[in-house]
PDB file of N, CA and C in Angstrom:
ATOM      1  N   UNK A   1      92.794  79.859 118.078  1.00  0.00           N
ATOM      2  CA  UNK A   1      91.647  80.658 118.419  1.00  0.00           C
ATOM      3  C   UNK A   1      90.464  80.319 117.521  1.00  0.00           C
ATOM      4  N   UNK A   2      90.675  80.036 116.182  1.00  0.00           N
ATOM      5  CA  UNK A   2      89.691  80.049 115.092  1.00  0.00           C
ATOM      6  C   UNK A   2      89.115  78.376 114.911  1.00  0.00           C
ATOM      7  N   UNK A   3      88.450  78.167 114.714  1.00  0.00           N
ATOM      8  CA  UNK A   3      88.525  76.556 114.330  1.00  0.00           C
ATOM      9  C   UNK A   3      88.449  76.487 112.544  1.00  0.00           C
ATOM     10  N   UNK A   4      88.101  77.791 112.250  1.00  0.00           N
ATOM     11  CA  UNK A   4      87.540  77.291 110.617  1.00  0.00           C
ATOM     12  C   UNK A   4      88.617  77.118 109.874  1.00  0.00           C
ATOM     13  N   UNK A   5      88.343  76.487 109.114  1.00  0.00           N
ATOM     14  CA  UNK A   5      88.752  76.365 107.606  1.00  0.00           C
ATOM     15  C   UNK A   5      89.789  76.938 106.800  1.00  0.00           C
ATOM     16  N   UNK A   6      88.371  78.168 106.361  1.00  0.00           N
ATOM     17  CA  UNK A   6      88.786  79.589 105.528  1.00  0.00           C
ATOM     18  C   UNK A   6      89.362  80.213 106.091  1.00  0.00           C
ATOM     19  N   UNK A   7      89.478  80.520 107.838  1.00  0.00           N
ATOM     20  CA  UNK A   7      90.127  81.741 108.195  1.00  0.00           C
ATOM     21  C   UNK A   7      90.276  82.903 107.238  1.00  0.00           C
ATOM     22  N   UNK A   8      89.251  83.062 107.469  1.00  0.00           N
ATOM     23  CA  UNK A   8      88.846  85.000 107.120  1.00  0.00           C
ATOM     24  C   UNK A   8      87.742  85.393 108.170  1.00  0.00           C
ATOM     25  N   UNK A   9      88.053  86.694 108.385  1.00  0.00           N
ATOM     26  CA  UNK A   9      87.252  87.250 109.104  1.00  0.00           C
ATOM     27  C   UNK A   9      86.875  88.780 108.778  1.00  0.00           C
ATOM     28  N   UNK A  10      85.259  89.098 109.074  1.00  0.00           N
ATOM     29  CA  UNK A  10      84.695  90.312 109.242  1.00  0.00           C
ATOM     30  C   UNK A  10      85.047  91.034 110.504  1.00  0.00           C
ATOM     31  N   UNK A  11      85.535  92.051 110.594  1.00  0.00           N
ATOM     32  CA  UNK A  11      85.788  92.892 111.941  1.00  0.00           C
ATOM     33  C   UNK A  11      85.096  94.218 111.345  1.00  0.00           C
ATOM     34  N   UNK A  12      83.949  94.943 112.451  1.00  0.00           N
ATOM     35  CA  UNK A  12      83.207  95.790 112.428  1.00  0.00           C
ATOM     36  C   UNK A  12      83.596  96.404 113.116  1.00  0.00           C
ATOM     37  N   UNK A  13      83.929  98.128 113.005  1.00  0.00           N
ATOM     38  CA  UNK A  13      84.522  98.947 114.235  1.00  0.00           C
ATOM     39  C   UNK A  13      86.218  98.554 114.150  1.00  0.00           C
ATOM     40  N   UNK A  14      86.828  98.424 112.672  1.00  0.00           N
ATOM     41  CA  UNK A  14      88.080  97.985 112.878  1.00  0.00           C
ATOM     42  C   UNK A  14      88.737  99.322 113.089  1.00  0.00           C
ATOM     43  N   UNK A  15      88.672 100.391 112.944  1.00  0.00           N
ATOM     44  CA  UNK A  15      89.222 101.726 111.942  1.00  0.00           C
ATOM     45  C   UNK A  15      90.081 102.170 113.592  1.00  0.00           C
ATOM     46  N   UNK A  16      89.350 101.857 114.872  1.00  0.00           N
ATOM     47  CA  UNK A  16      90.247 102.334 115.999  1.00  0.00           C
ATOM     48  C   UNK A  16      90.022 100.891 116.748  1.00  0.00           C
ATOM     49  N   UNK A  17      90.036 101.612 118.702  1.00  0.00           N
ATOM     50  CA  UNK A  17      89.904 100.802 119.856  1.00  0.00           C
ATOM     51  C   UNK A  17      90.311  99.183 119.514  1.00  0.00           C
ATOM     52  N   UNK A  18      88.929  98.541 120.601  1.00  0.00           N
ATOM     53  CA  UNK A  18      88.811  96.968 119.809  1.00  0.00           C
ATOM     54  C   UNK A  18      88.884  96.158 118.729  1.00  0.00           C
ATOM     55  N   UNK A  19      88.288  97.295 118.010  1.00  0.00           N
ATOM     56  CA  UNK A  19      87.776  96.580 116.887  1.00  0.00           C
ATOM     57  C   UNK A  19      89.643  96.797 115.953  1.00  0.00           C
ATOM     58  N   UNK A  20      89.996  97.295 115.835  1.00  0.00           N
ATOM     59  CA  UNK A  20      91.447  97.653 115.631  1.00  0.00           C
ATOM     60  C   UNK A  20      92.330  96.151 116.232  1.00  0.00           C
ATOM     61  N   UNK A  21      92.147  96.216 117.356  1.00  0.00           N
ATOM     62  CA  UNK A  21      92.757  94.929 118.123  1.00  0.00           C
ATOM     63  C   UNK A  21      92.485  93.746 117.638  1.00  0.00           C
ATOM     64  N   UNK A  22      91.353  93.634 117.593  1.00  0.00           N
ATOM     65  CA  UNK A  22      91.014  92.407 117.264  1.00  0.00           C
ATOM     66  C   UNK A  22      91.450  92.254 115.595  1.00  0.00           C
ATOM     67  N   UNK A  23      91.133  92.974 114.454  1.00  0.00           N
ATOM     68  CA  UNK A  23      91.990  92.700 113.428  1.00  0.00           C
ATOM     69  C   UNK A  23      93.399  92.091 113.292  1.00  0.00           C
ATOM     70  N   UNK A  24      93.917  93.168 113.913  1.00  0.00           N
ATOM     71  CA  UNK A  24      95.620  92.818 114.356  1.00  0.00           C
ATOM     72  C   UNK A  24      96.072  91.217 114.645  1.00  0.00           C
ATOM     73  N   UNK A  25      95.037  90.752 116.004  1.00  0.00           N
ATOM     74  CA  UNK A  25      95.817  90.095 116.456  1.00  0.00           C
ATOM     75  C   UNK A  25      94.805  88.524 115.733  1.00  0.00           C
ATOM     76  N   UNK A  26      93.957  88.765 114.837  1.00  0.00           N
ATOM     77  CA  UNK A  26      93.528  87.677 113.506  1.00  0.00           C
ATOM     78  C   UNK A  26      94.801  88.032 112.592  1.00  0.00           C
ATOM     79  N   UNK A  27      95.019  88.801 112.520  1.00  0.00           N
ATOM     80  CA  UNK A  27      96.237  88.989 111.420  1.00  0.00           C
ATOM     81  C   UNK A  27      97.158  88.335 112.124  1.00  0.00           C
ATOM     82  N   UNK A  28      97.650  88.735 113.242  1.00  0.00           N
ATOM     83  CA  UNK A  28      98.770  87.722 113.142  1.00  0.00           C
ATOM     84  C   UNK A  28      98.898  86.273 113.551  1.00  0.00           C
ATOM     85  N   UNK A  29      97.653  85.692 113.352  1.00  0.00           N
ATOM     86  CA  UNK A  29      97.142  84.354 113.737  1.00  0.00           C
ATOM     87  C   UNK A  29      97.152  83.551 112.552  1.00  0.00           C
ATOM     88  N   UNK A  30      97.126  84.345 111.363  1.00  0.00           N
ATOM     89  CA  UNK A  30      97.135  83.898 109.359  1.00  0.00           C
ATOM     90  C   UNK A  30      95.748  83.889 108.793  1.00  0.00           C
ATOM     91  N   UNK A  31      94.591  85.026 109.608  1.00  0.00           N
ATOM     92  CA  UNK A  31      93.506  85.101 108.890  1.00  0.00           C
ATOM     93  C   UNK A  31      93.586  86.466 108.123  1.00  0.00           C
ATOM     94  N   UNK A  32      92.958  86.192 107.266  1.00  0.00           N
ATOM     95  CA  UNK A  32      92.505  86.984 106.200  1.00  0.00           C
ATOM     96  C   UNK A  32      91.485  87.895 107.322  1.00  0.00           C
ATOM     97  N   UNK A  33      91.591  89.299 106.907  1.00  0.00           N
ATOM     98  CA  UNK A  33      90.602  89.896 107.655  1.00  0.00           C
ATOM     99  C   UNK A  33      89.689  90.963 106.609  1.00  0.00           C
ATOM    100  N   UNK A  34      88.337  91.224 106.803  1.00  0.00           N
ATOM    101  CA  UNK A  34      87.427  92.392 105.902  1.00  0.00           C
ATOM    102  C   UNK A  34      87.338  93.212 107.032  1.00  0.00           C
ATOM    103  N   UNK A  35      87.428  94.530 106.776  1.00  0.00           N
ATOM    104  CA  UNK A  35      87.616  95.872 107.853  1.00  0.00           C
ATOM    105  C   UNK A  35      86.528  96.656 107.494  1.00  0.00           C
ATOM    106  N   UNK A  36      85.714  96.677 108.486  1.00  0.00           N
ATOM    107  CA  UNK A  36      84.746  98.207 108.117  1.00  0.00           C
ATOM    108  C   UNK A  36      84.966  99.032 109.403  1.00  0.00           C
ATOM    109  N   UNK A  37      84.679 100.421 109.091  1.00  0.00           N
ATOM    110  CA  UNK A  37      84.652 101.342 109.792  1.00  0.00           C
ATOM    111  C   UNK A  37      84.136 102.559 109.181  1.00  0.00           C
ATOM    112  N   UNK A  38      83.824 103.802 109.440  1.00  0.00           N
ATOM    113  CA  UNK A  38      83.786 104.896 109.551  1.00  0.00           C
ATOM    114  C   UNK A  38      84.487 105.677 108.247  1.00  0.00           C
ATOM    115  N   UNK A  39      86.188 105.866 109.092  1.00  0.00           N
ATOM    116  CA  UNK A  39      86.793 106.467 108.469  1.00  0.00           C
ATOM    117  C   UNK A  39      88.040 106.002 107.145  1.00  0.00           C
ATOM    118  N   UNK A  40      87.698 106.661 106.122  1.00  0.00           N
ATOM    119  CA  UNK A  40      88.631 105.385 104.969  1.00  0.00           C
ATOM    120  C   UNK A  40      89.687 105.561 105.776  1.00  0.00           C
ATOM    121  N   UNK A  41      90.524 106.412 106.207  1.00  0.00           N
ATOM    122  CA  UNK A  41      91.899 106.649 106.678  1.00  0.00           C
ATOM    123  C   UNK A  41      92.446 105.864 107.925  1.00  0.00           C
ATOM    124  N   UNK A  42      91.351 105.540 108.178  1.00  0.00           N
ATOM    125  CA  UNK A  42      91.953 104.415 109.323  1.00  0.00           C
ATOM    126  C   UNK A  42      92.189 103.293 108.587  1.00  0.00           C
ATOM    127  N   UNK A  43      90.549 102.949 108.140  1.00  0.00           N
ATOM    128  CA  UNK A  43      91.234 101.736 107.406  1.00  0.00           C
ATOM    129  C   UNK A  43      92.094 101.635 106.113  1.00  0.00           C
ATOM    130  N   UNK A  44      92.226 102.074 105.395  1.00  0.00           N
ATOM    131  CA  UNK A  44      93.606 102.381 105.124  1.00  0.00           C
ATOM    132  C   UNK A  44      95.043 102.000 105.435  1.00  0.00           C
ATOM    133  N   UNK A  45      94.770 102.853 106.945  1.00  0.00           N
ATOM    134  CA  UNK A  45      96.703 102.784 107.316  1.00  0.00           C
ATOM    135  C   UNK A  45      96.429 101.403 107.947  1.00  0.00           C
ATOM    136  N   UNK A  46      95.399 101.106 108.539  1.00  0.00           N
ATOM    137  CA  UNK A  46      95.580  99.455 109.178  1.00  0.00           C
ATOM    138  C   UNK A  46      95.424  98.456 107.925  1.00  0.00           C
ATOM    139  N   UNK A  47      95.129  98.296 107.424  1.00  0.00           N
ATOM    140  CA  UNK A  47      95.319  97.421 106.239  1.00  0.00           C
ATOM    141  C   UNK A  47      96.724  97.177 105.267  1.00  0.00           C
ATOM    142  N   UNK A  48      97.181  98.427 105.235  1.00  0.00           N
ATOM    143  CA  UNK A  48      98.845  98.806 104.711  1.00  0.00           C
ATOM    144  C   UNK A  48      99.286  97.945 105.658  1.00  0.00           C
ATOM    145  N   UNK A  49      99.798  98.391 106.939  1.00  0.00           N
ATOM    146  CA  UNK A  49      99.928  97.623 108.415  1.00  0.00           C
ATOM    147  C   UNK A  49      99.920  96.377 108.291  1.00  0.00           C
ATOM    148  N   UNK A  50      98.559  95.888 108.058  1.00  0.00           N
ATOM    149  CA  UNK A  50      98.167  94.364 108.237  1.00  0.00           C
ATOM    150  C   UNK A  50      98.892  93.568 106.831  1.00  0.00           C
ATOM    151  N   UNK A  51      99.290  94.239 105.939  1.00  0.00           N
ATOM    152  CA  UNK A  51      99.614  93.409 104.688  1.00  0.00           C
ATOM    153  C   UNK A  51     101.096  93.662 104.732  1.00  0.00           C
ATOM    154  N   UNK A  52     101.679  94.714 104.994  1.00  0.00           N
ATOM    155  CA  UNK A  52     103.091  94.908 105.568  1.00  0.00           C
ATOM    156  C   UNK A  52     103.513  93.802 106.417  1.00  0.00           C
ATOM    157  N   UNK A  53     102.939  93.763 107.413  1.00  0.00           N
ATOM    158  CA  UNK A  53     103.515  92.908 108.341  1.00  0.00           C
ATOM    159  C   UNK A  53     102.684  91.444 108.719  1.00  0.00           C
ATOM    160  N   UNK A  54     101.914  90.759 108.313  1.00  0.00           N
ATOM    161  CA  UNK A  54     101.544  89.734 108.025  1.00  0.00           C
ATOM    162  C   UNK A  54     101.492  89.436 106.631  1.00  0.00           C
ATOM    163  N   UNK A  55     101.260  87.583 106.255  1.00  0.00           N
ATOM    164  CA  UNK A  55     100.942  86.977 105.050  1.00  0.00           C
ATOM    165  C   UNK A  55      99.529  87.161 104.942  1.00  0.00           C
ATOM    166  N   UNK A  56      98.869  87.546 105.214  1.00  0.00           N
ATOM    167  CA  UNK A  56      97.533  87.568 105.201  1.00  0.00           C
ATOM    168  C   UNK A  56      96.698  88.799 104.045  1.00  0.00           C
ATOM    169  N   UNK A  57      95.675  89.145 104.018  1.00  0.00           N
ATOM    170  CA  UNK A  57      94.869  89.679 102.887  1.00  0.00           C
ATOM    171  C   UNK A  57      94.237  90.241 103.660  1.00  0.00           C
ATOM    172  N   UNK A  58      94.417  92.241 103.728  1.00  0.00           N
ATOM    173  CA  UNK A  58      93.508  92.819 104.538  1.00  0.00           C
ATOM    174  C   UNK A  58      92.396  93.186 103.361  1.00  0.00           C
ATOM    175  N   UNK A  59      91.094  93.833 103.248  1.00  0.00           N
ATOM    176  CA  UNK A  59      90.607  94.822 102.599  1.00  0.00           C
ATOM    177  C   UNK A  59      89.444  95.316 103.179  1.00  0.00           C
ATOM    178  N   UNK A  60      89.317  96.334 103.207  1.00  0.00           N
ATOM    179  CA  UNK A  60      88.193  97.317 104.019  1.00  0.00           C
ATOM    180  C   UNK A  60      87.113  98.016 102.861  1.00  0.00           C
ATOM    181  N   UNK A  61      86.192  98.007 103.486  1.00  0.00           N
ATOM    182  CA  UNK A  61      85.107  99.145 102.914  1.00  0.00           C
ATOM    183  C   UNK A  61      84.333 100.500 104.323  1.00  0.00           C
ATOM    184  N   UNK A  62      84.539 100.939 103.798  1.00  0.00           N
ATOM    185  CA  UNK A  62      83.375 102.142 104.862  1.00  0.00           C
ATOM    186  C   UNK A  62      82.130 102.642 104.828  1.00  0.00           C
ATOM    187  N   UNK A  63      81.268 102.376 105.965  1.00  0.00           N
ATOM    188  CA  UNK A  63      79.532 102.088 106.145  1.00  0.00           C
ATOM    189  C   UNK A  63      79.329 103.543 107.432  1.00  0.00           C
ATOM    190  N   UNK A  64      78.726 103.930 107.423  1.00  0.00           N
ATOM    191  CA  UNK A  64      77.954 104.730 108.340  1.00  0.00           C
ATOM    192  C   UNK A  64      76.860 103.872 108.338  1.00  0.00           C
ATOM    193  N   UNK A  65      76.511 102.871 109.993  1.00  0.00           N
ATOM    194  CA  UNK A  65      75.535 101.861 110.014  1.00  0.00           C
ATOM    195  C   UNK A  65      74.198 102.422 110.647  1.00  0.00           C
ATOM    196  N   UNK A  66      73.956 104.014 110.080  1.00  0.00           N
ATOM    197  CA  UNK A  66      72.590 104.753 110.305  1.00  0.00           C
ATOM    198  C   UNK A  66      72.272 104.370 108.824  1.00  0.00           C
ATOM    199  N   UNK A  67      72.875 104.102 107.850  1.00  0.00           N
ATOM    200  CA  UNK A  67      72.395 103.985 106.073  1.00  0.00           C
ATOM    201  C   UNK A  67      72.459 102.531 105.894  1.00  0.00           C
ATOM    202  N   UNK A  68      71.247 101.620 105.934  1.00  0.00           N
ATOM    203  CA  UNK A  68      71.005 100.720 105.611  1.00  0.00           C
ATOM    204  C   UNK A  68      72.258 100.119 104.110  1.00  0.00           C
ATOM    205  N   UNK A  69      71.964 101.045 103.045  1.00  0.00           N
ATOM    206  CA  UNK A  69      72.483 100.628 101.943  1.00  0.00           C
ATOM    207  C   UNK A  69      73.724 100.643 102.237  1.00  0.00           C
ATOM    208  N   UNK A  70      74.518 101.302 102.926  1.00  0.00           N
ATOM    209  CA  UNK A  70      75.919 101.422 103.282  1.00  0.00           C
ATOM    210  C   UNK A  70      76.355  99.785 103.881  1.00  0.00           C
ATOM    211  N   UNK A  71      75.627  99.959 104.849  1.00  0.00           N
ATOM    212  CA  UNK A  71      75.727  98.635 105.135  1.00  0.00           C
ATOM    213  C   UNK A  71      75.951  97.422 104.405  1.00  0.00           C
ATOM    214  N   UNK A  72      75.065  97.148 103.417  1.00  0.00           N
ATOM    215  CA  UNK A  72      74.925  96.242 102.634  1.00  0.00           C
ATOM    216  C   UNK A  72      76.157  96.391 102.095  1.00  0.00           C
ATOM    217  N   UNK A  73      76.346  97.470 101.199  1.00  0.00           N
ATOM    218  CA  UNK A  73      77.020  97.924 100.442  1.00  0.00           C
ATOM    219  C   UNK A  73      78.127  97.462 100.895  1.00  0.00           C
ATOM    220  N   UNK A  74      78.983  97.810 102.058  1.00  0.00           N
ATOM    221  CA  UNK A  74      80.326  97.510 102.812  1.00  0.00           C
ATOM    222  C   UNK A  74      80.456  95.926 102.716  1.00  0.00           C
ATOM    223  N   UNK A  75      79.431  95.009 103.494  1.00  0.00           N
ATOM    224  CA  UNK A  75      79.240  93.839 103.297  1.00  0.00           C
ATOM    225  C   UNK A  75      79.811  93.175 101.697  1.00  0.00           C
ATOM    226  N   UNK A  76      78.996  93.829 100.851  1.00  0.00           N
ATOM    227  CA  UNK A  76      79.145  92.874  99.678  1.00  0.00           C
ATOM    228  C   UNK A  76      80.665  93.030  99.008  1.00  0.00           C
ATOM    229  N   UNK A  77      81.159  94.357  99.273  1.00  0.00           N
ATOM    230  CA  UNK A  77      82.262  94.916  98.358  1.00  0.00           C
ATOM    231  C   UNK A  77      83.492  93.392  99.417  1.00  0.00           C
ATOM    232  N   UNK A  78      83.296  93.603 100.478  1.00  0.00           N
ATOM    233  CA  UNK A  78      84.409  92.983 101.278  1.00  0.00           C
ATOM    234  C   UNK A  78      84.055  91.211 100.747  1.00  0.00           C
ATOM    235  N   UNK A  79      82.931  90.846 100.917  1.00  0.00           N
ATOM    236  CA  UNK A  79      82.469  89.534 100.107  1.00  0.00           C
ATOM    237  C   UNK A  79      83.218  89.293  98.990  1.00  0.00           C
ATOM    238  N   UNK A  80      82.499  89.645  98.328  1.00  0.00           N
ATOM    239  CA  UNK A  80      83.514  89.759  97.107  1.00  0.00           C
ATOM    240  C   UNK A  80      85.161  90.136  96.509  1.00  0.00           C
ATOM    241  N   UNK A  81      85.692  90.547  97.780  1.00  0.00           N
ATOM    242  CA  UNK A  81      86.945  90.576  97.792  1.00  0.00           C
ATOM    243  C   UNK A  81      87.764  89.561  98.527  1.00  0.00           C
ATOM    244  N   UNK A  82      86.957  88.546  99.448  1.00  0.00           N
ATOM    245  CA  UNK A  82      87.206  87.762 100.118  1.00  0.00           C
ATOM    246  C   UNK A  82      86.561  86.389  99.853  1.00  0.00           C
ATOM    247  N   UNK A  83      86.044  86.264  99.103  1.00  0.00           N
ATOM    248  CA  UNK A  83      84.915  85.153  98.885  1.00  0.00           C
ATOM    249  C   UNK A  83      84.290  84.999  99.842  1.00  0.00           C
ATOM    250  N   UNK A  84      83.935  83.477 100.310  1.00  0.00           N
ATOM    251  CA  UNK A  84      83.685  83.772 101.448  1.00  0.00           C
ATOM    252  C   UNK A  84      83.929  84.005 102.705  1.00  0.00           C
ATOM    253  N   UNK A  85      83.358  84.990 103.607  1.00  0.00           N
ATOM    254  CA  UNK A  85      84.082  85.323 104.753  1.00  0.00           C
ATOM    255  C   UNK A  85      83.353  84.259 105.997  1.00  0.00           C
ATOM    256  N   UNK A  86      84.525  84.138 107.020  1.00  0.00           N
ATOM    257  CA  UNK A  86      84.113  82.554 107.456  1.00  0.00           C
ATOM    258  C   UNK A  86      83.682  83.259 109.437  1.00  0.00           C
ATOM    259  N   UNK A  87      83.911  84.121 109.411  1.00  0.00           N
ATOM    260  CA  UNK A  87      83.588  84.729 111.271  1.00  0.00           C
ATOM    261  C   UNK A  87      83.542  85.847 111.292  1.00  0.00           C
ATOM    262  N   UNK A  88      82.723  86.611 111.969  1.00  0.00           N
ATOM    263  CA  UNK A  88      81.997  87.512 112.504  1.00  0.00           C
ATOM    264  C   UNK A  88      82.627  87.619 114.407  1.00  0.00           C
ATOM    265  N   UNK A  89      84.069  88.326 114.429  1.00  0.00           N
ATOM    266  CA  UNK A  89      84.267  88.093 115.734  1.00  0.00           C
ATOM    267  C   UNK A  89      82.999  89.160 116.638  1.00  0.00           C
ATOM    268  N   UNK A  90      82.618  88.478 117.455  1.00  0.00           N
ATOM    269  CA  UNK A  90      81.701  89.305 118.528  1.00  0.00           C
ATOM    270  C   UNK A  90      82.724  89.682 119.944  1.00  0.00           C
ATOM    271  N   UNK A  91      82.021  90.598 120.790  1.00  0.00           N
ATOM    272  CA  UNK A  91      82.483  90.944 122.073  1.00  0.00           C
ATOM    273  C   UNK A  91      82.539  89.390 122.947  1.00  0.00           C
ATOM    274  N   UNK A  92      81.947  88.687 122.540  1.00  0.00           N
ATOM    275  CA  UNK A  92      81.417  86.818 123.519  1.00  0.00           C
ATOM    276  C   UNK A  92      81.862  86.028 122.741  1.00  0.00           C
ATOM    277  N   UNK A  93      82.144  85.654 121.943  1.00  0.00           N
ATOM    278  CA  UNK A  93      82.037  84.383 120.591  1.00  0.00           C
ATOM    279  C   UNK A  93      82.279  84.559 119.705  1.00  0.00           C
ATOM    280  N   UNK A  94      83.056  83.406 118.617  1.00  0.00           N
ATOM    281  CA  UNK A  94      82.911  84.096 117.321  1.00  0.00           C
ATOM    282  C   UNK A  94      82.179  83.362 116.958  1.00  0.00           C
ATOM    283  N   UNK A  95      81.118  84.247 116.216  1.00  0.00           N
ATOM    284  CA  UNK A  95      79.966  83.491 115.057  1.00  0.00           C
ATOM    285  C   UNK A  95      80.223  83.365 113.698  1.00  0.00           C
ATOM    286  N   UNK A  96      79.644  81.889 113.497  1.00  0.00           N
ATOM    287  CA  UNK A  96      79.871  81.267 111.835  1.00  0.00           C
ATOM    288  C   UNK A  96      78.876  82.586 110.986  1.00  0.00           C
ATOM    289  N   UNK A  97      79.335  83.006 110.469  1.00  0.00           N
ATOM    290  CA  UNK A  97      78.375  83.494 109.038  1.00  0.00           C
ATOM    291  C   UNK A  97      77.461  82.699 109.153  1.00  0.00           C
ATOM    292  N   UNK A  98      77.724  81.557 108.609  1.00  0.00           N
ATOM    293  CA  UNK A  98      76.457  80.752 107.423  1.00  0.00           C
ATOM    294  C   UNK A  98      75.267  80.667 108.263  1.00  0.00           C
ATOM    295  N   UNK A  99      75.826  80.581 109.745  1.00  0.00           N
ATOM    296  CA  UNK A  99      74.189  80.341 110.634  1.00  0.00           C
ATOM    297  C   UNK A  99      72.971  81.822 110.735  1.00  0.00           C
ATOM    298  N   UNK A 100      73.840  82.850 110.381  1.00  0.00           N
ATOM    299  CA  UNK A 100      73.031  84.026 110.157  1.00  0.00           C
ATOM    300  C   UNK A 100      72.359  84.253 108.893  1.00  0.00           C
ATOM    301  N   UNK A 101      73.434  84.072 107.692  1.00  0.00           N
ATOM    302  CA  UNK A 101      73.355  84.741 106.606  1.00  0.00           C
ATOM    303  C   UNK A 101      72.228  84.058 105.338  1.00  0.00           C
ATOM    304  N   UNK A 102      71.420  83.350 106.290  1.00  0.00           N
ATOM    305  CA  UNK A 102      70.366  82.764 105.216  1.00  0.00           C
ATOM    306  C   UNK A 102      69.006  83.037 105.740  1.00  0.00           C
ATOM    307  N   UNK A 103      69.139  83.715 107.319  1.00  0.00           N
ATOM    308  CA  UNK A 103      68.136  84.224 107.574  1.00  0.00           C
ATOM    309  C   UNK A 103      68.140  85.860 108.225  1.00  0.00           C
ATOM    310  N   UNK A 104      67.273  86.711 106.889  1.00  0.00           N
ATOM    311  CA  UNK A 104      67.891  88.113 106.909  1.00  0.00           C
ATOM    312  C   UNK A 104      67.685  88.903 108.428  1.00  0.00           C
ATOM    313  N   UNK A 105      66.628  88.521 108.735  1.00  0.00           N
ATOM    314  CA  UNK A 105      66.376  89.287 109.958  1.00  0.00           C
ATOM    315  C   UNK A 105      67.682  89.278 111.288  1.00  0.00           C
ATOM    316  N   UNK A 106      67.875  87.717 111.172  1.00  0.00           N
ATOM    317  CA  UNK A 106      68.948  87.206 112.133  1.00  0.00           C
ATOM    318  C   UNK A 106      70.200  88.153 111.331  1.00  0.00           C
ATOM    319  N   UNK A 107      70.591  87.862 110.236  1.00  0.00           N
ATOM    320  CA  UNK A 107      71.980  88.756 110.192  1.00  0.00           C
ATOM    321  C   UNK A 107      71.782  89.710 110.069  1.00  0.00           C
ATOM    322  N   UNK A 108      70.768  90.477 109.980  1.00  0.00           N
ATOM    323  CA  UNK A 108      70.980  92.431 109.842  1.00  0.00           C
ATOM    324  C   UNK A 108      70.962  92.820 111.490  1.00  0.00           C
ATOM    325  N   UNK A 109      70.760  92.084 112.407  1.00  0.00           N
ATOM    326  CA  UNK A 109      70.470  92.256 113.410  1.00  0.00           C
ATOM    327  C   UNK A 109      71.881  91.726 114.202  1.00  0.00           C
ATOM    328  N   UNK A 110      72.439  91.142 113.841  1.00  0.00           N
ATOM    329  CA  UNK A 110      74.470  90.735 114.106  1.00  0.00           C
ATOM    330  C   UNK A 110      74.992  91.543 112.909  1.00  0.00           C
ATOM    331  N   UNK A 111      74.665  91.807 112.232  1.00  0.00           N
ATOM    332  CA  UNK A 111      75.955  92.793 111.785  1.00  0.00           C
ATOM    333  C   UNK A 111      75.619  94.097 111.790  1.00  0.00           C
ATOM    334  N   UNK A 112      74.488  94.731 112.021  1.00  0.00           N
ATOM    335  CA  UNK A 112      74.642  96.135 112.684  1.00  0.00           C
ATOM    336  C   UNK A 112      74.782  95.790 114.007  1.00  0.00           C
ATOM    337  N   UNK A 113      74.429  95.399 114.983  1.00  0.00           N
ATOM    338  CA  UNK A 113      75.244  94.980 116.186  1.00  0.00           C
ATOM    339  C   UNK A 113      76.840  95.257 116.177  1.00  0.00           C
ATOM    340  N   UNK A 114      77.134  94.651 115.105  1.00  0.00           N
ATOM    341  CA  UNK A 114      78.894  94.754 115.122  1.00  0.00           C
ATOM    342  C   UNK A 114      79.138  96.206 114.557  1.00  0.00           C
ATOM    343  N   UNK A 115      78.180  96.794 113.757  1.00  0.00           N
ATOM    344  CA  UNK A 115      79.048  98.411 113.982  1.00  0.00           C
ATOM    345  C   UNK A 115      79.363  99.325 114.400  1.00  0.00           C
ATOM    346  N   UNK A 116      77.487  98.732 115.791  1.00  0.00           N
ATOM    347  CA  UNK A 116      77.520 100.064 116.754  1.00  0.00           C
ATOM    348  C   UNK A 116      77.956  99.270 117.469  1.00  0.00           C
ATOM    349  N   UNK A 117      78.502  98.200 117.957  1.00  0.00           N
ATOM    350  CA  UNK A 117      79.907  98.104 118.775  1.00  0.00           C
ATOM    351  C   UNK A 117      81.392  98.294 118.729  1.00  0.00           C
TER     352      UNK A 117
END
């Protein structure tokens, strides 16, 4: 599914639905996944989950993506716990990071995208 490298991935909206799914089934593919959501308690028990039962490296932070700084905030903590993170799965495609993340307008505009989806 992945072509990269690093295999790690950002999943936005992991804590239920899709965004839940789609973690899972990067986890059991051997990517590393960063989880944001909402509620710590979701992410939480899916991350226990994801490190229980895959080789892989879950870790989550939680953003309410009405608070700019949250945002960021979620971003960097998972960065830094992941080095770098290598995909941004979308509803269409998965997008490289690096083609966003050097121009701010373009990535604040894909990764709040990914929370209110």
């Amino acid at each position: 599914m992945l072509e990269s490298k690093e295999k790690k991935a950002l999943i936005t909206g992991a804590g239920k639905g899709i965004g839940r799914s789609i973690a899972l089934a990067l986890a059991k593919e051997g990517v590393h996944v960063g989880l944001v959501a909402r509620s710590a308690a979701d992410l939480e028990q899916l991350a226990g989950s994801i490190s229980n039962d895959y080789p892989v490296k879950a870790v989550y932070a939680t953003a309410d993506v009405a608070i700019r700084s949250e945002v960021e905030k979620a971003y960097s903590s998972i960065k830094n716990h992941q080095s770098a993170i290598g995909w941004c799965p979308t509803t269409d495609r998965y997008q490289p990071v690096q083609e966003v993340e050097n121009d701010r307008l373009l990535y604040r505009r894909y990764f709040l995208l990914r929370f209110y989806s």
